[in-house]
C-alpha atoms as a PDB file:
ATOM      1  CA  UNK A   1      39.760  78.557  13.283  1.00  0.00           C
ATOM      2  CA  UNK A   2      37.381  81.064  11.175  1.00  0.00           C
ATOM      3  CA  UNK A   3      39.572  83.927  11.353  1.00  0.00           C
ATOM      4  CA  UNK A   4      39.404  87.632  11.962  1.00  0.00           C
ATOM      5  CA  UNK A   5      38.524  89.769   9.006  1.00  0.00           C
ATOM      6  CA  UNK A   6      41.337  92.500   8.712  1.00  0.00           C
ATOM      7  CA  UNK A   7      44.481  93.564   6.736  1.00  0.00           C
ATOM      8  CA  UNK A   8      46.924  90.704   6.740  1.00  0.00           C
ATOM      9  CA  UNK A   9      50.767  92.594   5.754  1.00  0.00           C
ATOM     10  CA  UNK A  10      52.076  88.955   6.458  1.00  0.00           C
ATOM     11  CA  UNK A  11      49.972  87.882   3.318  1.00  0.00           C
ATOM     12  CA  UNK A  12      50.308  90.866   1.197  1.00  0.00           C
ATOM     13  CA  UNK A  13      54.391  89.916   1.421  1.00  0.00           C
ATOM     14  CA  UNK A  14      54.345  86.614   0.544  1.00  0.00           C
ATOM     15  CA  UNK A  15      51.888  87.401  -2.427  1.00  0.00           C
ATOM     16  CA  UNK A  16      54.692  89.657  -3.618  1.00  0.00           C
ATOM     17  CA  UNK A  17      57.246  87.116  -3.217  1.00  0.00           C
ATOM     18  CA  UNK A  18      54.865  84.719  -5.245  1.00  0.00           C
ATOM     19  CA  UNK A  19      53.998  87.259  -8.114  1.00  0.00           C
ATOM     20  CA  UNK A  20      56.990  89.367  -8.670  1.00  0.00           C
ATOM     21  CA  UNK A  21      59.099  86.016 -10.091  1.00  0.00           C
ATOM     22  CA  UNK A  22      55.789  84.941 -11.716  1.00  0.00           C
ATOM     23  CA  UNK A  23      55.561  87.736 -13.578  1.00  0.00           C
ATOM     24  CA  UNK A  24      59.548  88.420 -14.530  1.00  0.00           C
ATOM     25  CA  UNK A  25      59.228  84.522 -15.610  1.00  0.00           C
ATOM     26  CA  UNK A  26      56.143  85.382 -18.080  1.00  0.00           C
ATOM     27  CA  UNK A  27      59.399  87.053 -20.589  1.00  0.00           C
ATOM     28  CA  UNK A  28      61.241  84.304 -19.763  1.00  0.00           C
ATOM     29  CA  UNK A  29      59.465  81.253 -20.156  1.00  0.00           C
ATOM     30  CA  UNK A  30      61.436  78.278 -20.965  1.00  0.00           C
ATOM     31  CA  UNK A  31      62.099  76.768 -24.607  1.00  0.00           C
ATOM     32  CA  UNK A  32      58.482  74.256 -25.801  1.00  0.00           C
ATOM     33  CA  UNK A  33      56.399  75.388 -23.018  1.00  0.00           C
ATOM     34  CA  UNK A  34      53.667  74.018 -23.596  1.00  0.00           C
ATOM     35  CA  UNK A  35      50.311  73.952 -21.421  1.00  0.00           C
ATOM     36  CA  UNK A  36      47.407  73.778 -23.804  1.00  0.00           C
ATOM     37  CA  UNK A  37      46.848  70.687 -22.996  1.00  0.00           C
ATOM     38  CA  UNK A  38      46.564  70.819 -19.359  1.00  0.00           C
ATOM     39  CA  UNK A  39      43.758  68.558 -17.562  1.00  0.00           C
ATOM     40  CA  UNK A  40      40.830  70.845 -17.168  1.00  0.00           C
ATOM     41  CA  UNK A  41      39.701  69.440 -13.638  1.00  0.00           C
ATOM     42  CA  UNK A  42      43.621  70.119 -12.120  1.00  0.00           C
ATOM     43  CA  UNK A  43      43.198  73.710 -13.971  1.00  0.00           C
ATOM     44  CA  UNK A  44      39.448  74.487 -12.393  1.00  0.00           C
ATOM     45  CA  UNK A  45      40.906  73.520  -8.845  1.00  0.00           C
ATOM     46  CA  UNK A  46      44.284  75.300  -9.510  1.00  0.00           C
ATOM     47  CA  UNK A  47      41.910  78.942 -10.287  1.00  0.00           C
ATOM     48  CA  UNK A  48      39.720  78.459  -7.710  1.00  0.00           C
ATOM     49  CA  UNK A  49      42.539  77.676  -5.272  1.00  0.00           C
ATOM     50  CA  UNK A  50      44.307  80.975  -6.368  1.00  0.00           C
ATOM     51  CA  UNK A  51      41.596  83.010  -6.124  1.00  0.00           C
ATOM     52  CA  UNK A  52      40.849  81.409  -2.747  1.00  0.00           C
ATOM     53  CA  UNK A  53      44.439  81.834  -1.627  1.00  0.00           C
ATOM     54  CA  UNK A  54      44.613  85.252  -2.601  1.00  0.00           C
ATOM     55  CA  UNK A  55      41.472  86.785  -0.932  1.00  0.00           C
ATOM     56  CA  UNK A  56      42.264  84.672   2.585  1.00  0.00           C
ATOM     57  CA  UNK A  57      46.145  86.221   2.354  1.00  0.00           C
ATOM     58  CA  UNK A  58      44.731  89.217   2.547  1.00  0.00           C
ATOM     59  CA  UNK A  59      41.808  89.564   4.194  1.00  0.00           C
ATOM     60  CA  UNK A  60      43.379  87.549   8.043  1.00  0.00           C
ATOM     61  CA  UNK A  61      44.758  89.664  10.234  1.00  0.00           C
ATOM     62  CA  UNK A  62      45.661  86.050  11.717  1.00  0.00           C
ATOM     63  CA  UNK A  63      48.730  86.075   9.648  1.00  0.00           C
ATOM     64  CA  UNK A  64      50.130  89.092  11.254  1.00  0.00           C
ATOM     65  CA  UNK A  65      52.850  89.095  13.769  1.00  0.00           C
ATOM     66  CA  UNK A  66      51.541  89.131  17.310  1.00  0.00           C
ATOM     67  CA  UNK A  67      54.134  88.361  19.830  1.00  0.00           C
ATOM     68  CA  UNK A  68      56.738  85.426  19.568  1.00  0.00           C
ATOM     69  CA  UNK A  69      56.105  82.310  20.842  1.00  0.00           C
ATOM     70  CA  UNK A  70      56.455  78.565  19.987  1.00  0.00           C
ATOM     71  CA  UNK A  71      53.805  78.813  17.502  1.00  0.00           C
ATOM     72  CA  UNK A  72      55.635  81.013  15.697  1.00  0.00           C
ATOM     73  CA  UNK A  73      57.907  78.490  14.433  1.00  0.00           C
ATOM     74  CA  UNK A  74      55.096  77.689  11.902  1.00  0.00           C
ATOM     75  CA  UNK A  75      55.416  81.197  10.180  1.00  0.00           C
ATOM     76  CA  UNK A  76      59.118  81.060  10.491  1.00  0.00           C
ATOM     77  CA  UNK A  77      59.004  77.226   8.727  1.00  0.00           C
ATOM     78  CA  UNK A  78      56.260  79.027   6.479  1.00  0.00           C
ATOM     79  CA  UNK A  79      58.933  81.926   5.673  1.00  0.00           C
ATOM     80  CA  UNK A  80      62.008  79.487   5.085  1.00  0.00           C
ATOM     81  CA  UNK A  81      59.527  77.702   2.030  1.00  0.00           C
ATOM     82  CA  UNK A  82      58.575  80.975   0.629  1.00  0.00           C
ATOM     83  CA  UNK A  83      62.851  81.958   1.002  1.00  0.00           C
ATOM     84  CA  UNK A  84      63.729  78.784  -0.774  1.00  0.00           C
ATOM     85  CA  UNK A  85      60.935  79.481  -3.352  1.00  0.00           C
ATOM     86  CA  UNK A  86      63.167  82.810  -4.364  1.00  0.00           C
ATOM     87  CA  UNK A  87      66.106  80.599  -4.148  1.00  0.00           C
ATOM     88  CA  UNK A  88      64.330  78.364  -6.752  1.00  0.00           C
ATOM     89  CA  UNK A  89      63.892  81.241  -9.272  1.00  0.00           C
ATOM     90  CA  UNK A  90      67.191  82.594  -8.838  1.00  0.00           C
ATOM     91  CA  UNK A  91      68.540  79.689  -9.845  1.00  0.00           C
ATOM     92  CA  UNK A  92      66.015  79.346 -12.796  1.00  0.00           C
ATOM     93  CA  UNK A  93      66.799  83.065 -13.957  1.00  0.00           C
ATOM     94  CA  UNK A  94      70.833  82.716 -13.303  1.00  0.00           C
ATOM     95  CA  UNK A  95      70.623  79.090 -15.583  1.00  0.00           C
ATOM     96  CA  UNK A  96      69.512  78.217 -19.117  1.00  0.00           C
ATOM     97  CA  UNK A  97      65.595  78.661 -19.512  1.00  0.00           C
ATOM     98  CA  UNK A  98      65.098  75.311 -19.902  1.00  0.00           C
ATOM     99  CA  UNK A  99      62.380  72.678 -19.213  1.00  0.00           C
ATOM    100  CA  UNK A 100      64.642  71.068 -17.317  1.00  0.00           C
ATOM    101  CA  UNK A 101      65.817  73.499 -15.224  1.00  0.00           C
ATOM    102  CA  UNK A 102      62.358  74.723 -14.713  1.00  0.00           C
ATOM    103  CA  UNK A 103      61.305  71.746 -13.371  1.00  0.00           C
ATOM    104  CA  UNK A 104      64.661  70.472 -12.070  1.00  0.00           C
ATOM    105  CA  UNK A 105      64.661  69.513  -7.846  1.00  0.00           C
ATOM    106  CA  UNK A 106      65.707  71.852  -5.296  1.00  0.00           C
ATOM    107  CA  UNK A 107      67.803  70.142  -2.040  1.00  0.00           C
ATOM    108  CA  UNK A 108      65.302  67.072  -2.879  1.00  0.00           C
ATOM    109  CA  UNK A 109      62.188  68.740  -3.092  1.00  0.00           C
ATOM    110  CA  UNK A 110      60.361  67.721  -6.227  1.00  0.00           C
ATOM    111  CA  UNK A 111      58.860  70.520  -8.760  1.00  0.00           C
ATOM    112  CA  UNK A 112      59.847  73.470  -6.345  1.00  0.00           C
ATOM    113  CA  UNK A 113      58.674  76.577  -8.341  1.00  0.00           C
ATOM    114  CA  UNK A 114      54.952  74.793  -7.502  1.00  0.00           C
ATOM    115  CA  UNK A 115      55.567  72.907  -3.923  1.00  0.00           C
ATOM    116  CA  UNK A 116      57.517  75.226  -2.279  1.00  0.00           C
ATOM    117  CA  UNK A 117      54.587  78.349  -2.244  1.00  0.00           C
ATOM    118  CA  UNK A 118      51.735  75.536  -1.567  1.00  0.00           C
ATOM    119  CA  UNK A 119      53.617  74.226   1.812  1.00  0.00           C
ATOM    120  CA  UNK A 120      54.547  77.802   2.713  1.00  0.00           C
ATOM    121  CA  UNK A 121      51.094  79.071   2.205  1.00  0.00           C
ATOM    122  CA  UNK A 122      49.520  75.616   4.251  1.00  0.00           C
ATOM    123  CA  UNK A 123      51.985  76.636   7.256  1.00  0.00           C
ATOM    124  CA  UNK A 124      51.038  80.171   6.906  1.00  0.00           C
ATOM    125  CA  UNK A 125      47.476  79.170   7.255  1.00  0.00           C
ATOM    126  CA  UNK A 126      48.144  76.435  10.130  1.00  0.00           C
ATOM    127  CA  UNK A 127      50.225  79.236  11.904  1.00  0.00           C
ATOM    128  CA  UNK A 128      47.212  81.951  11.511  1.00  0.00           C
ATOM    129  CA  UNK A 129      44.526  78.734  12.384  1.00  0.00           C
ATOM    130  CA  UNK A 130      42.977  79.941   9.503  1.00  0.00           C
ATOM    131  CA  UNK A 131      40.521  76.652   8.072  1.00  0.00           C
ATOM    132  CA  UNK A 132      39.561  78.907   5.162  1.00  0.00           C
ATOM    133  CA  UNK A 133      43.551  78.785   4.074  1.00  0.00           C
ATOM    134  CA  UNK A 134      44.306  75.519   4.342  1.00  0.00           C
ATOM    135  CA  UNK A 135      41.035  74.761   2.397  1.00  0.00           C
ATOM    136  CA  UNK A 136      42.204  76.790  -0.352  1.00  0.00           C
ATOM    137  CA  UNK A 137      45.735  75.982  -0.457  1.00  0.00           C
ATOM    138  CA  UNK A 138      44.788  72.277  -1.013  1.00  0.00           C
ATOM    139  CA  UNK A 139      42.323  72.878  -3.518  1.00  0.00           C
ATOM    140  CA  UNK A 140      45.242  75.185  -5.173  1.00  0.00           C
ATOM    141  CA  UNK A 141      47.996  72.515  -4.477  1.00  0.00           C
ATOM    142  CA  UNK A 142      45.755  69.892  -5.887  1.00  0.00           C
ATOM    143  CA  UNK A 143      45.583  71.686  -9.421  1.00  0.00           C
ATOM    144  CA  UNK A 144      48.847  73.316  -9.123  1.00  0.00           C
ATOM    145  CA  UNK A 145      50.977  70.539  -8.222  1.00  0.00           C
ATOM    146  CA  UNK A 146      48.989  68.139 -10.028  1.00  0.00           C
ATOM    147  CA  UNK A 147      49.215  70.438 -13.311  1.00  0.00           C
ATOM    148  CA  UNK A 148      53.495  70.357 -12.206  1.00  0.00           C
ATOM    149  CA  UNK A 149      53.799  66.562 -12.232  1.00  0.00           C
ATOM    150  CA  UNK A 150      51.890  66.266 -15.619  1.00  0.00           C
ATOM    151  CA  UNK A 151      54.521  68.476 -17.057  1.00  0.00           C
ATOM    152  CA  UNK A 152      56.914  66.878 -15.550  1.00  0.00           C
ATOM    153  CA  UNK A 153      55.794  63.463 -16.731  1.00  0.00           C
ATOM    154  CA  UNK A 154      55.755  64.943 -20.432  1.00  0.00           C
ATOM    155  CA  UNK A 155      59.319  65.906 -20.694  1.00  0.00           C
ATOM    156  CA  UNK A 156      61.010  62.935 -19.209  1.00  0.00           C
END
């Protein structure tokens, strides 16, 4: 449940998947984005969580591929979130760069672009039996998601 210290590729991948539309979404930010007035606890837990998240992604060789079994229906149910997390940005990029299409439901699943990566990541770190990873992903997806609802909140 500790882990084994070592490369994790597994974790170096999804961090790409998770960055890469981060970043291409920094020039395209939608219209009145506005998050200066975020709460400050949510924002403290939503750093320390990424921070967290980051160094355990990469530093568990847990999250590698061994060999297949049925407990590797957790990374493949881990994969599908992080899959349907590109989804969500393709359809943010493709649309207008709205608030409301950044924030707009995917197949039911409320505030995607922030839910989506924090149940992927959780299932990543139940399928490694990581502790240190699901620690960190709920202190993230307490911030994060919790920061994602305010938003939300504000523009409806």
């Amino acid at each position: 449940m500790l882990g084994h210290i070592g490369f994790s590729y597994i974790g170096l991948v999804y961090l790409l998947m998770l960055f890469i539309p981060n970043i291409i979404w920094i020039k395209h930010q939608p219209e009145n984005y506005d998050y200066s007035n975020e709460n400050k606890i949510l924002l403290i837990f939503e750093r320390v969580g990424q921070v967290a998240v980051t160094c355990c992604a990469l530093i568990f060789s847990d999250f590698n591929i061994t060999t297949f079994s049925l407990w590797s229906l957790w990374l493949i149910l881990s994969f599908i979130l992080m899959v349907l997390y590109e989804a969500y940005w393709v359809r943010y990029f493709t649309g207008e760069p709205t608030l409301k299409n950044f924030y707009r439901s995917l197949y039911g699943i409320p505030v995607p672009g922030a839910t989506l990566p924090i149940m992927a990541f959780l299932l990543l770190g139940v399928y490694g039996k990581v502790i240190w990873m699901i620690v960190s992903i709920i202190i993230l997806g307490i911030g994060h998601i919790g920061i994602h609802f305010q938003h939300l909140k504000q523009i409806e």
